[in-house]
PDB file of N, CA and C in Angstrom:
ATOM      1  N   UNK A   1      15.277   4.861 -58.498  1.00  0.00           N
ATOM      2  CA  UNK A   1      14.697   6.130 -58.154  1.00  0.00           C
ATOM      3  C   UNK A   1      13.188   6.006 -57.950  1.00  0.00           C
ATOM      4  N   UNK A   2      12.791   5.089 -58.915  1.00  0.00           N
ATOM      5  CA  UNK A   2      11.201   5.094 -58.708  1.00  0.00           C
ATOM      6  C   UNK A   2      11.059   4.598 -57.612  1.00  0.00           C
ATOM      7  N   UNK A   3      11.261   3.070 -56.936  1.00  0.00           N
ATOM      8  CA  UNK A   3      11.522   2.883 -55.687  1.00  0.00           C
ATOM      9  C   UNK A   3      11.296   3.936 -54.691  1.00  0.00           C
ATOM     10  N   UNK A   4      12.618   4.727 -54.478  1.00  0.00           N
ATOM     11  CA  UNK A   4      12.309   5.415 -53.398  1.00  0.00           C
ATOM     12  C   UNK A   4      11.224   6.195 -53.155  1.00  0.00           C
ATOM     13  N   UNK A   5      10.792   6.854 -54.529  1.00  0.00           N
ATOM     14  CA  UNK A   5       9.732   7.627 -54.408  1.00  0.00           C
ATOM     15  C   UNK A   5       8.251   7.216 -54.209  1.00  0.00           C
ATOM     16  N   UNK A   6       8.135   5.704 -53.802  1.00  0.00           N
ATOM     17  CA  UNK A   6       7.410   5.185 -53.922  1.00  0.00           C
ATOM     18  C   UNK A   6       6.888   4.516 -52.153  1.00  0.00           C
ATOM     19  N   UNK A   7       8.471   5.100 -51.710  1.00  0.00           N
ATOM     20  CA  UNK A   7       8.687   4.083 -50.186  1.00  0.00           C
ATOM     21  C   UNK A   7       8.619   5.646 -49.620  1.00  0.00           C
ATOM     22  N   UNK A   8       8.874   6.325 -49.644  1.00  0.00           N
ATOM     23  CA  UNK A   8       8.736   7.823 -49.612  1.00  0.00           C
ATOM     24  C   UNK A   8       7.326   8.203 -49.075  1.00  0.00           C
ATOM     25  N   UNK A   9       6.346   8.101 -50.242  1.00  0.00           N
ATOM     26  CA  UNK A   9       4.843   7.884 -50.567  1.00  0.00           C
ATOM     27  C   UNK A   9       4.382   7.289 -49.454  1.00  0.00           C
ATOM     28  N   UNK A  10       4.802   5.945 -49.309  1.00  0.00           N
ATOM     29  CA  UNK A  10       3.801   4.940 -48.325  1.00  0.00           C
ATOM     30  C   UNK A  10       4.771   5.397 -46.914  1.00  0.00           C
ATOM     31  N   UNK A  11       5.792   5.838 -46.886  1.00  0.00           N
ATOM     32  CA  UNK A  11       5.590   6.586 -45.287  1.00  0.00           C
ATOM     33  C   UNK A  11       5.092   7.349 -45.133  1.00  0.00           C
ATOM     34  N   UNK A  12       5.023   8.779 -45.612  1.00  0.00           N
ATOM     35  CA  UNK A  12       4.380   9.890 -46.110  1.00  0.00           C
ATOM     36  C   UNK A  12       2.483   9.816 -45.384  1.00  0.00           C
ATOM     37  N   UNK A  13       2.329   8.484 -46.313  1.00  0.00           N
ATOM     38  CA  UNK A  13       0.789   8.191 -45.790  1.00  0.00           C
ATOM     39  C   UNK A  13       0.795   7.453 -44.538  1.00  0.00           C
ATOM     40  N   UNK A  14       1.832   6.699 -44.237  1.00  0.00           N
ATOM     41  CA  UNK A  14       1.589   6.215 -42.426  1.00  0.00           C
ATOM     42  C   UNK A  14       1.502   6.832 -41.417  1.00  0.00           C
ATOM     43  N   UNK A  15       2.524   8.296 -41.711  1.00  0.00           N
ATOM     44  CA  UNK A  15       3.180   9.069 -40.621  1.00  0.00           C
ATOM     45  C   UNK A  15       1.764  10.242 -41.088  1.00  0.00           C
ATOM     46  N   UNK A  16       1.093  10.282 -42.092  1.00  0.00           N
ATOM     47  CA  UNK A  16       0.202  11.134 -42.093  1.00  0.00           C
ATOM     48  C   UNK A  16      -1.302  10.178 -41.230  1.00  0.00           C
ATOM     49  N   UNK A  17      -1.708   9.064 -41.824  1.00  0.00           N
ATOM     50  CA  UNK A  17      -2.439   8.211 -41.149  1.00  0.00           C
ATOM     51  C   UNK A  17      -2.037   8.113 -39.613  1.00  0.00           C
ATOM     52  N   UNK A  18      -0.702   7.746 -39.136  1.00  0.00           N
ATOM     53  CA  UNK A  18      -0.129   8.104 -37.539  1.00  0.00           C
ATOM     54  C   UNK A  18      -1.304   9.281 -37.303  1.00  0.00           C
ATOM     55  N   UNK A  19      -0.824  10.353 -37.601  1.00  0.00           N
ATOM     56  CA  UNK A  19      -1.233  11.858 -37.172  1.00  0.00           C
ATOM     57  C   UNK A  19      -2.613  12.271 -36.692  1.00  0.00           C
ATOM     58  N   UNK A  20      -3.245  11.566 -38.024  1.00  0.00           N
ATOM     59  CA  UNK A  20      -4.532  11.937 -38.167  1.00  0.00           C
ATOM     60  C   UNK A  20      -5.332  10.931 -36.519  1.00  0.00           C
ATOM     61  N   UNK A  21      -4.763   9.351 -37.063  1.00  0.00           N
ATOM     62  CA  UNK A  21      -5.144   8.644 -35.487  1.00  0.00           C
ATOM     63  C   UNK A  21      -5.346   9.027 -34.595  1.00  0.00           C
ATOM     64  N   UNK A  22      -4.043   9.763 -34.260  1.00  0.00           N
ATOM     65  CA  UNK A  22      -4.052  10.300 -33.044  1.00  0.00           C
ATOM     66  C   UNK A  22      -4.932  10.774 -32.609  1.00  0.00           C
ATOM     67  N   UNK A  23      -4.736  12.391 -33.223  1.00  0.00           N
ATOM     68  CA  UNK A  23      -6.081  13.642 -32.990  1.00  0.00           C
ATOM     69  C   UNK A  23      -7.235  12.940 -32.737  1.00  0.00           C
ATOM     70  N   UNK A  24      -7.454  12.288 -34.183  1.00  0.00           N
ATOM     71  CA  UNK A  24      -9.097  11.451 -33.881  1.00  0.00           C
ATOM     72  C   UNK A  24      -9.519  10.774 -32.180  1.00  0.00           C
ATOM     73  N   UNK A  25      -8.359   9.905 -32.069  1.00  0.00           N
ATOM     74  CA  UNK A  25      -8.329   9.010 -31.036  1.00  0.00           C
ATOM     75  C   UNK A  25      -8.283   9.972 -29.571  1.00  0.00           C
ATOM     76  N   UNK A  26      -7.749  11.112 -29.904  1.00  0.00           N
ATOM     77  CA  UNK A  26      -7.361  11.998 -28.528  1.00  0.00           C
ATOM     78  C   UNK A  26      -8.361  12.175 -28.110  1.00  0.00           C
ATOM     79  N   UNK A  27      -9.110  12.722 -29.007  1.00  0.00           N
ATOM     80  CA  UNK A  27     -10.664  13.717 -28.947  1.00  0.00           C
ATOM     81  C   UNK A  27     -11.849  12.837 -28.410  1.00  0.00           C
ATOM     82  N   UNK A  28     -11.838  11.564 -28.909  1.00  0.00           N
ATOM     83  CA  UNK A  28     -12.686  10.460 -28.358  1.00  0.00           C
ATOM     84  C   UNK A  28     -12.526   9.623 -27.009  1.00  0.00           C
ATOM     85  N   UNK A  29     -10.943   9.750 -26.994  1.00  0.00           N
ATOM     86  CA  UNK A  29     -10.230   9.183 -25.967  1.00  0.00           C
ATOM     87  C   UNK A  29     -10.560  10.323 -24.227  1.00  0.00           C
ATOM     88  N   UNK A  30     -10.527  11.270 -25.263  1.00  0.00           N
ATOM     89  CA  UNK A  30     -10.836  12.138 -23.514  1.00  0.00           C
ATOM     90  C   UNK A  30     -12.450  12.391 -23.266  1.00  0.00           C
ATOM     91  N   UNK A  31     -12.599  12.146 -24.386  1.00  0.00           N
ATOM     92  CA  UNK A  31     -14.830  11.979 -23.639  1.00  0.00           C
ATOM     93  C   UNK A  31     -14.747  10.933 -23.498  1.00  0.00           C
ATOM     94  N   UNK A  32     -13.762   9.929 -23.577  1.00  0.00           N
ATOM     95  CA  UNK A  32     -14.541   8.346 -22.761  1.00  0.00           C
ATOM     96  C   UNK A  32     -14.379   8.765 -21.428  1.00  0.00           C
ATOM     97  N   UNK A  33     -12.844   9.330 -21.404  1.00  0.00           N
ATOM     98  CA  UNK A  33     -11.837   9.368 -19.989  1.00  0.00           C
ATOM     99  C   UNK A  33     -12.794  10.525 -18.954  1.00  0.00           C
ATOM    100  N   UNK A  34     -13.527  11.352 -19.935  1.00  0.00           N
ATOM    101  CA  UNK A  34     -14.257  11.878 -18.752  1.00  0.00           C
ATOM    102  C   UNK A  34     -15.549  11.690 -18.457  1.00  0.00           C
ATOM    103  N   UNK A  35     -16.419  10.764 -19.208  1.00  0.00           N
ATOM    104  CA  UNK A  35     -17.422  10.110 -18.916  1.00  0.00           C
ATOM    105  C   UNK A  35     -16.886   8.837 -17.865  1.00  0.00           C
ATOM    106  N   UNK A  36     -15.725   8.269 -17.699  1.00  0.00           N
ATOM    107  CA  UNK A  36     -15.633   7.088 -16.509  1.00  0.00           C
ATOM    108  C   UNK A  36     -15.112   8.284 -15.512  1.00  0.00           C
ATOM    109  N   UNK A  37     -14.804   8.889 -15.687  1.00  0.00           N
ATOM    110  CA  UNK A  37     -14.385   9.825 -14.269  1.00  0.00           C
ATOM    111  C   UNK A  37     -15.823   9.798 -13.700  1.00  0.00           C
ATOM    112  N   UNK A  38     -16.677  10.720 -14.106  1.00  0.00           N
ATOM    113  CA  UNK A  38     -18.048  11.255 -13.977  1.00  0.00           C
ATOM    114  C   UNK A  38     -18.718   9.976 -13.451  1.00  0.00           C
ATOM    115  N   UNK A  39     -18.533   8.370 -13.896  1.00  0.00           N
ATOM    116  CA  UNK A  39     -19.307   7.277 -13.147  1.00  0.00           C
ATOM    117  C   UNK A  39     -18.742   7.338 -12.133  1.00  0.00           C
ATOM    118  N   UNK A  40     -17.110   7.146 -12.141  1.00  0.00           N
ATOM    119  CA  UNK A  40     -16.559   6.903 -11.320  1.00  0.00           C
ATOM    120  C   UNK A  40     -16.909   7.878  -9.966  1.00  0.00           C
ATOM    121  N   UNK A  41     -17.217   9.369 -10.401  1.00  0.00           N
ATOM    122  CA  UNK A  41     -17.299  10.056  -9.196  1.00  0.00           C
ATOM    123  C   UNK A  41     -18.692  10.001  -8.603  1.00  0.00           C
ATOM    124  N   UNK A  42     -19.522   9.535  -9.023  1.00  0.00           N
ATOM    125  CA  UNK A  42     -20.845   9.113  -8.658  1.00  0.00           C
ATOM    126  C   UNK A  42     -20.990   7.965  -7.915  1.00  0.00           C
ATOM    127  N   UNK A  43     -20.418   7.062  -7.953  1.00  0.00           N
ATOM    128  CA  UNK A  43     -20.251   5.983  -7.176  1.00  0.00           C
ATOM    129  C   UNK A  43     -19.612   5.442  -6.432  1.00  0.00           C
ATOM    130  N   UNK A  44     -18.596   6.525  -6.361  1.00  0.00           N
ATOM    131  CA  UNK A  44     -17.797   7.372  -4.597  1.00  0.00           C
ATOM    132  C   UNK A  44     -18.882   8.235  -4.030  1.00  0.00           C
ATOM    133  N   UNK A  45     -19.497   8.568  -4.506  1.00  0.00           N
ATOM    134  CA  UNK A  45     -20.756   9.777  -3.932  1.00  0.00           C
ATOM    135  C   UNK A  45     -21.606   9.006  -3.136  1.00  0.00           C
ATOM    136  N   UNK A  46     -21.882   8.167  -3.794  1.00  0.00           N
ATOM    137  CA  UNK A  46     -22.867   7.135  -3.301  1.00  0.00           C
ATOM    138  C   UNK A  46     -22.887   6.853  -1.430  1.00  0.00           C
ATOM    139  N   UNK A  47     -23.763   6.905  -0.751  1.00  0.00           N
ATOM    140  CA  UNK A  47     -24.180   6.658   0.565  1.00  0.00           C
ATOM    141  C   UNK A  47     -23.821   5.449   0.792  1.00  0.00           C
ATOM    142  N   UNK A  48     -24.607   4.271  -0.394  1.00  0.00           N
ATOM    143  CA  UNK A  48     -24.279   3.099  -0.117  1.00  0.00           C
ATOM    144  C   UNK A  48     -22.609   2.953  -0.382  1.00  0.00           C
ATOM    145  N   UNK A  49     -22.052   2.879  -1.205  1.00  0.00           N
ATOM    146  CA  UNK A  49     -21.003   2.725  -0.789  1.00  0.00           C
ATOM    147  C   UNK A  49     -19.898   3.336  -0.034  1.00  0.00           C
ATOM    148  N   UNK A  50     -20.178   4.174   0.685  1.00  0.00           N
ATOM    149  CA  UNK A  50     -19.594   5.227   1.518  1.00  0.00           C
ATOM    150  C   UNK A  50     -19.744   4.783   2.926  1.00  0.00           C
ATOM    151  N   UNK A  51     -20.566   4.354   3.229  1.00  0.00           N
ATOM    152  CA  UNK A  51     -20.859   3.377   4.140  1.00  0.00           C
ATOM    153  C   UNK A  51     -20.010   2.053   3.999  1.00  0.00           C
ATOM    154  N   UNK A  52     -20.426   1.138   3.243  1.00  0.00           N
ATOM    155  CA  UNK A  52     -19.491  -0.157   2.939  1.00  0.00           C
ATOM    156  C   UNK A  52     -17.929   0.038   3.225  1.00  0.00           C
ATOM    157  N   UNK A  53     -17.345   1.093   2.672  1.00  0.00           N
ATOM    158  CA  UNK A  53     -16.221   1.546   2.439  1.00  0.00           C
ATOM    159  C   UNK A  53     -15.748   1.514   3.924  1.00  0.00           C
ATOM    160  N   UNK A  54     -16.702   2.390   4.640  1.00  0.00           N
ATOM    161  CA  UNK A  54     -16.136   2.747   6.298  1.00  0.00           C
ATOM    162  C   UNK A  54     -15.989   1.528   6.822  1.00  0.00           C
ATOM    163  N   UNK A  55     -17.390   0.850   6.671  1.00  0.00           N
ATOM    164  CA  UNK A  55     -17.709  -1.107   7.693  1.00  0.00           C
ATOM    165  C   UNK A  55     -16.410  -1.454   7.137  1.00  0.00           C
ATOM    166  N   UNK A  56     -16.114  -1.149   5.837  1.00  0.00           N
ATOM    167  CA  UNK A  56     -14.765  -2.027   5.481  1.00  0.00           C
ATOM    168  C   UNK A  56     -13.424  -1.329   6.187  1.00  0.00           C
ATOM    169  N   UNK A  57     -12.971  -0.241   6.419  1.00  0.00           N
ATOM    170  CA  UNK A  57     -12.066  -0.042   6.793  1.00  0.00           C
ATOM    171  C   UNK A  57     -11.568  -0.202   8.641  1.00  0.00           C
ATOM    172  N   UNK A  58     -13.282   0.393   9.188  1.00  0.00           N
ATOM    173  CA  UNK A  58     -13.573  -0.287  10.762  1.00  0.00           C
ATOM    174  C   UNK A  58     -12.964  -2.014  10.901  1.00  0.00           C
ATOM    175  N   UNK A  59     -13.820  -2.537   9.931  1.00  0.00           N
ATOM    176  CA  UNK A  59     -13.145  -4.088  10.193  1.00  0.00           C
ATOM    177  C   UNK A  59     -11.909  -4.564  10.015  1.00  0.00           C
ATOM    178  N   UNK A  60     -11.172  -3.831   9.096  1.00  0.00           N
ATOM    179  CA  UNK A  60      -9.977  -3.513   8.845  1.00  0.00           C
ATOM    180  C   UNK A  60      -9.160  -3.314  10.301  1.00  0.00           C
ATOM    181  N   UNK A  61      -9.419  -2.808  10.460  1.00  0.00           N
ATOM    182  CA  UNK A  61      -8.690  -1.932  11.943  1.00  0.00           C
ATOM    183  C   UNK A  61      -9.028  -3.323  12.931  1.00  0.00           C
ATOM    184  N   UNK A  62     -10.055  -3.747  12.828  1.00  0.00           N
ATOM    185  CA  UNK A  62     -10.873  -4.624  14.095  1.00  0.00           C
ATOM    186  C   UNK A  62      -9.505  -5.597  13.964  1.00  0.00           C
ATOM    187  N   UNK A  63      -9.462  -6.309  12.813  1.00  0.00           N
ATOM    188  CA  UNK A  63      -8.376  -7.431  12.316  1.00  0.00           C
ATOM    189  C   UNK A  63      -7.107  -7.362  12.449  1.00  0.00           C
ATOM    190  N   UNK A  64      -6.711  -5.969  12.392  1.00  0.00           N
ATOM    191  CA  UNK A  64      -5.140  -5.731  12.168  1.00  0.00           C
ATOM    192  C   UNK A  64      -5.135  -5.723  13.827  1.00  0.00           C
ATOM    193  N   UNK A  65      -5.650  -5.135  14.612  1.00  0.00           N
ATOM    194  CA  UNK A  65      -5.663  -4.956  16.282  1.00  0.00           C
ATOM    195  C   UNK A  65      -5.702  -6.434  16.716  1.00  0.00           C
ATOM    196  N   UNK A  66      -6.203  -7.324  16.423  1.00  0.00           N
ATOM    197  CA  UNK A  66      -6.333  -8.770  16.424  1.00  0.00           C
ATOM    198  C   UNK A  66      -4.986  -9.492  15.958  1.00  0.00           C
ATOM    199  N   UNK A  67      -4.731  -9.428  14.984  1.00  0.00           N
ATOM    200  CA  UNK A  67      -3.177  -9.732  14.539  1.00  0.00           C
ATOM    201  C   UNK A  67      -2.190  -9.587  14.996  1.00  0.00           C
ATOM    202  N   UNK A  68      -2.493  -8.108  15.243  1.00  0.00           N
ATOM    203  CA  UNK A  68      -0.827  -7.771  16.218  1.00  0.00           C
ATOM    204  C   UNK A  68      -0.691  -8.444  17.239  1.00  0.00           C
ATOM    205  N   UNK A  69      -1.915  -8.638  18.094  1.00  0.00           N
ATOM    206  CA  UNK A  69      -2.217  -9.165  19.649  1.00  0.00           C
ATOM    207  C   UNK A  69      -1.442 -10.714  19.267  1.00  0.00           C
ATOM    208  N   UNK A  70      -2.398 -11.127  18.040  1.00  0.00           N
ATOM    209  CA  UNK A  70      -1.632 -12.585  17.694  1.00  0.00           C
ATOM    210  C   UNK A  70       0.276 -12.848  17.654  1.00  0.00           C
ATOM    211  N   UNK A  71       0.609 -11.934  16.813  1.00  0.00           N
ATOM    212  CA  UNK A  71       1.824 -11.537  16.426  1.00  0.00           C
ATOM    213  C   UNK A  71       3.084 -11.130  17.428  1.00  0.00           C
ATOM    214  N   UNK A  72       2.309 -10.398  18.380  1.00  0.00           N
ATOM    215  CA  UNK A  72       3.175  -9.830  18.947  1.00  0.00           C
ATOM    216  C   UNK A  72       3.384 -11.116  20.431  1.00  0.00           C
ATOM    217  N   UNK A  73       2.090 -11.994  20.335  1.00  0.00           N
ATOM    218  CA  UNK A  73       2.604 -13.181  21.542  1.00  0.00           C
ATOM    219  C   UNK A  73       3.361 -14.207  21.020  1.00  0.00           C
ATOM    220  N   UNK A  74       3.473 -13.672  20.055  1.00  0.00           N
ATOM    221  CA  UNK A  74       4.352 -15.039  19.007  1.00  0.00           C
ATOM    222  C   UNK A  74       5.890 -14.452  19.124  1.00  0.00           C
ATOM    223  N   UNK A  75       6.265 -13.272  18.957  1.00  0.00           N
ATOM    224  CA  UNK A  75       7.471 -12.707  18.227  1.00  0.00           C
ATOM    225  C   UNK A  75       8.213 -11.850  19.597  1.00  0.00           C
ATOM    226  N   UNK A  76       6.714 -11.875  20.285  1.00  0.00           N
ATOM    227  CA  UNK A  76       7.306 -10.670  21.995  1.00  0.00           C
ATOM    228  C   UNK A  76       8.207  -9.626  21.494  1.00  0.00           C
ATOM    229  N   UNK A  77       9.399  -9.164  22.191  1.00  0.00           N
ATOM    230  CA  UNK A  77       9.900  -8.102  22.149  1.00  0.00           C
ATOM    231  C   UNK A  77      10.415  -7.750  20.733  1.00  0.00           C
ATOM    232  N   UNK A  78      10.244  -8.658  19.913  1.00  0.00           N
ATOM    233  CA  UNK A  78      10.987  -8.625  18.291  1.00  0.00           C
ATOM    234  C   UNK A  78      10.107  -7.984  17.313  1.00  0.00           C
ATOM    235  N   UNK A  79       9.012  -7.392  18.469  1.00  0.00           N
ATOM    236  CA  UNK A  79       8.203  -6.384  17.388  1.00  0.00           C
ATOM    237  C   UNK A  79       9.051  -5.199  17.015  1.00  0.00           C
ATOM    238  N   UNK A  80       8.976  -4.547  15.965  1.00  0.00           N
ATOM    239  CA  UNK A  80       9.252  -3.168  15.632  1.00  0.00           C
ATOM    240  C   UNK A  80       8.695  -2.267  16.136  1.00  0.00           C
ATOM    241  N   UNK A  81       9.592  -1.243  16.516  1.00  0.00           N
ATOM    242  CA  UNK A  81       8.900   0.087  17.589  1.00  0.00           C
ATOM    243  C   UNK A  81       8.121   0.391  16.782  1.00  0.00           C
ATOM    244  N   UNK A  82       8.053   1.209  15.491  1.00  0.00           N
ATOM    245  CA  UNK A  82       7.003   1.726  14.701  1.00  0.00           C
ATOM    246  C   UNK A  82       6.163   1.107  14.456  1.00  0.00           C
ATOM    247  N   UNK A  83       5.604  -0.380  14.680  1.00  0.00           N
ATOM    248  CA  UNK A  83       4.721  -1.286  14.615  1.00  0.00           C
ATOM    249  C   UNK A  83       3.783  -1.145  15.699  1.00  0.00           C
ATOM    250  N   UNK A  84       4.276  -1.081  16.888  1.00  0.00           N
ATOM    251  CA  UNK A  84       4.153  -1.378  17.901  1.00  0.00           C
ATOM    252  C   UNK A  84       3.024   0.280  18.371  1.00  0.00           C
ATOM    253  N   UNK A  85       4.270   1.220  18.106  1.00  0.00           N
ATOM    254  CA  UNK A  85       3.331   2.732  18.203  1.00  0.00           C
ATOM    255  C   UNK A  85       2.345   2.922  17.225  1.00  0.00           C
ATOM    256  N   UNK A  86       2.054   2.398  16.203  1.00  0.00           N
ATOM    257  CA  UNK A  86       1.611   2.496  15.386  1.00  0.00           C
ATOM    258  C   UNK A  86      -0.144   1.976  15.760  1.00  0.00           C
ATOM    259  N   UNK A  87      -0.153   0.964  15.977  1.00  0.00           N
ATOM    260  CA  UNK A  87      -0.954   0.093  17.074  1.00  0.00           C
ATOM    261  C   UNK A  87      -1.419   0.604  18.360  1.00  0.00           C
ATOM    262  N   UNK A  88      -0.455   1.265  18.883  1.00  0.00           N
ATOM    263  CA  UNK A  88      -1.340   1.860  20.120  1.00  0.00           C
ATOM    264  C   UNK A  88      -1.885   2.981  19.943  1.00  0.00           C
ATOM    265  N   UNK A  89      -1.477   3.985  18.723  1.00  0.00           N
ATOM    266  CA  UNK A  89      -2.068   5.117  18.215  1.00  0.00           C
ATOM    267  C   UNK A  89      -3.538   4.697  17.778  1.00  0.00           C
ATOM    268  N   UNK A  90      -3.352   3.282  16.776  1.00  0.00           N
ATOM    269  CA  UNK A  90      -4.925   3.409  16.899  1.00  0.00           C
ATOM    270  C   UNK A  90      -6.029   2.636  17.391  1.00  0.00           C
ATOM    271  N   UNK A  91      -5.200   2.139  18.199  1.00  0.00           N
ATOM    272  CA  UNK A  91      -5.721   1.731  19.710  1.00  0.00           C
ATOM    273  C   UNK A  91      -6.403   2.701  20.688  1.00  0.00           C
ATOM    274  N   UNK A  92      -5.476   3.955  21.029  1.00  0.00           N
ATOM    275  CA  UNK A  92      -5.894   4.954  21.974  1.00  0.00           C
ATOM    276  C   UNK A  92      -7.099   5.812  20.698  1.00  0.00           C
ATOM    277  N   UNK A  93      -7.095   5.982  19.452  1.00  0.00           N
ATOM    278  CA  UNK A  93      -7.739   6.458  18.982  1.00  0.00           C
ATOM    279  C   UNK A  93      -9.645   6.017  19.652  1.00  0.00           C
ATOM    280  N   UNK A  94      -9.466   5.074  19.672  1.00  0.00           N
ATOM    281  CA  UNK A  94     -10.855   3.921  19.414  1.00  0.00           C
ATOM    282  C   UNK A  94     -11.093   3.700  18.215  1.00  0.00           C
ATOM    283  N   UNK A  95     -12.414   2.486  18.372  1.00  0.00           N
ATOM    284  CA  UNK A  95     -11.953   1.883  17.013  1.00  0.00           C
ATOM    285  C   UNK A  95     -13.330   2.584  16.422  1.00  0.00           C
ATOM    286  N   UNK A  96     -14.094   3.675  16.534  1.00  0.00           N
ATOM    287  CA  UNK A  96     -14.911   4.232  15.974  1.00  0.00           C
ATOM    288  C   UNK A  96     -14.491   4.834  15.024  1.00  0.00           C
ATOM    289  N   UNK A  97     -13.778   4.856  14.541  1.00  0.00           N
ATOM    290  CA  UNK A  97     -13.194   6.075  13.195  1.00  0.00           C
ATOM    291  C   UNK A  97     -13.417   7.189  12.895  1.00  0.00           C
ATOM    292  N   UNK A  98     -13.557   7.844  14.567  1.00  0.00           N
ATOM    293  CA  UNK A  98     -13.308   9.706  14.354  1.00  0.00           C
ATOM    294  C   UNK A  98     -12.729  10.107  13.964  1.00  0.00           C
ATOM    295  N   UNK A  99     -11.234   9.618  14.359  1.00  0.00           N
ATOM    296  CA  UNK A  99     -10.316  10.407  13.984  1.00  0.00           C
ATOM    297  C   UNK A  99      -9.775  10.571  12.751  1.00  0.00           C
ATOM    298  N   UNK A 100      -8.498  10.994  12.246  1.00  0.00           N
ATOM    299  CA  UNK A 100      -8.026  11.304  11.290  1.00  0.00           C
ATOM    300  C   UNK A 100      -7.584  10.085  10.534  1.00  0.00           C
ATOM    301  N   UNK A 101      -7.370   9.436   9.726  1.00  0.00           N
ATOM    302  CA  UNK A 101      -6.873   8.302   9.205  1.00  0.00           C
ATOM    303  C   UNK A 101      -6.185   8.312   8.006  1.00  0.00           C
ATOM    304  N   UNK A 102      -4.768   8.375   8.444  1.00  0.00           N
ATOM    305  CA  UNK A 102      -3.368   8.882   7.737  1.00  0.00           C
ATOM    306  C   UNK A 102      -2.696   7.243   6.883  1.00  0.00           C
ATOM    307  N   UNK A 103      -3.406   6.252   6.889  1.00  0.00           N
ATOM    308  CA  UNK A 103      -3.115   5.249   5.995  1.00  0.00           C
ATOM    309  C   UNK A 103      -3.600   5.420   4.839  1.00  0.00           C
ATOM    310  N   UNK A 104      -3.667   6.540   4.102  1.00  0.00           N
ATOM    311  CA  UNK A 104      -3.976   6.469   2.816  1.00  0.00           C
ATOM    312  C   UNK A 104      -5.356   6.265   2.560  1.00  0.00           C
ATOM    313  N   UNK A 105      -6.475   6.342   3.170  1.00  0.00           N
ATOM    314  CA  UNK A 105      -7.946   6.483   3.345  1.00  0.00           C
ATOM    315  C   UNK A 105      -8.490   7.596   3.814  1.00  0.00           C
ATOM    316  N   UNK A 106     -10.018   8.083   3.569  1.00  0.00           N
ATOM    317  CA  UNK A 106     -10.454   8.310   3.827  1.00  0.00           C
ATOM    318  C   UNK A 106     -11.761   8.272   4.991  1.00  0.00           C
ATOM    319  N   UNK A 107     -12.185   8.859   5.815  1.00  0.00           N
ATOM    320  CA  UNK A 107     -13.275   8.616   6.973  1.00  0.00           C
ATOM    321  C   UNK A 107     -14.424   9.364   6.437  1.00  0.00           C
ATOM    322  N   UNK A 108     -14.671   8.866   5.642  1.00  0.00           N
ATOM    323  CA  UNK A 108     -16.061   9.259   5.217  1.00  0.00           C
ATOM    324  C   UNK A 108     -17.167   8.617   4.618  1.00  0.00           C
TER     325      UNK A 108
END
């Protein structure tokens, strides 16, 4: 009997120690989580890298338009239609990055 009341006790204090962790950890855990948001959104803000970001996605485009050209003299008609339209969409776009850009990026 003493036993149990003893194993009782030391869960008692884990599952109370658990508890307390938590809260503690929550409360600290979400002012870290929103102090890296807050860098984080500052250095998306940023000119300089807002810029970089675009040169990077322009060159992006420059390469993949280059590839296909490669790809498609290699493979000829065994391209995939949706590959293929996909490519001339942003082909006819130009490669200035006015337009809309539906791959999961942003133009800005």
């Amino acid at each position: 009997m003493k036993g149990r009341v003893a194993a009782m006790r030391y869960r008692l204090t884990f599952v109370v120690g658990l508890a307390v962790g938590y809260v503690l950890g929550t409360k600290a855990g979400r002012e870290r989580y929103e102090q890296l948001r807050k860098s984080a959104q500052q250095v998306a803000q940023n000119p300089a890298v807002r810029n970089t970001a675009e040169s990077a996605a322009q060159q992006g485009r420059h390469f993949a338009d280059k590839a296909y050209h490669v790809v498609s003299d290699r493979v000829g008609d065994r391209m995939p239609d949706s590959v293929a339209h996909r490519v001339r969409s942003l082909r006819d776009r130009g490669s200035n990055g006015s337009g809309p850009d539906d791959w999961g990026t942003s133009n800005t």
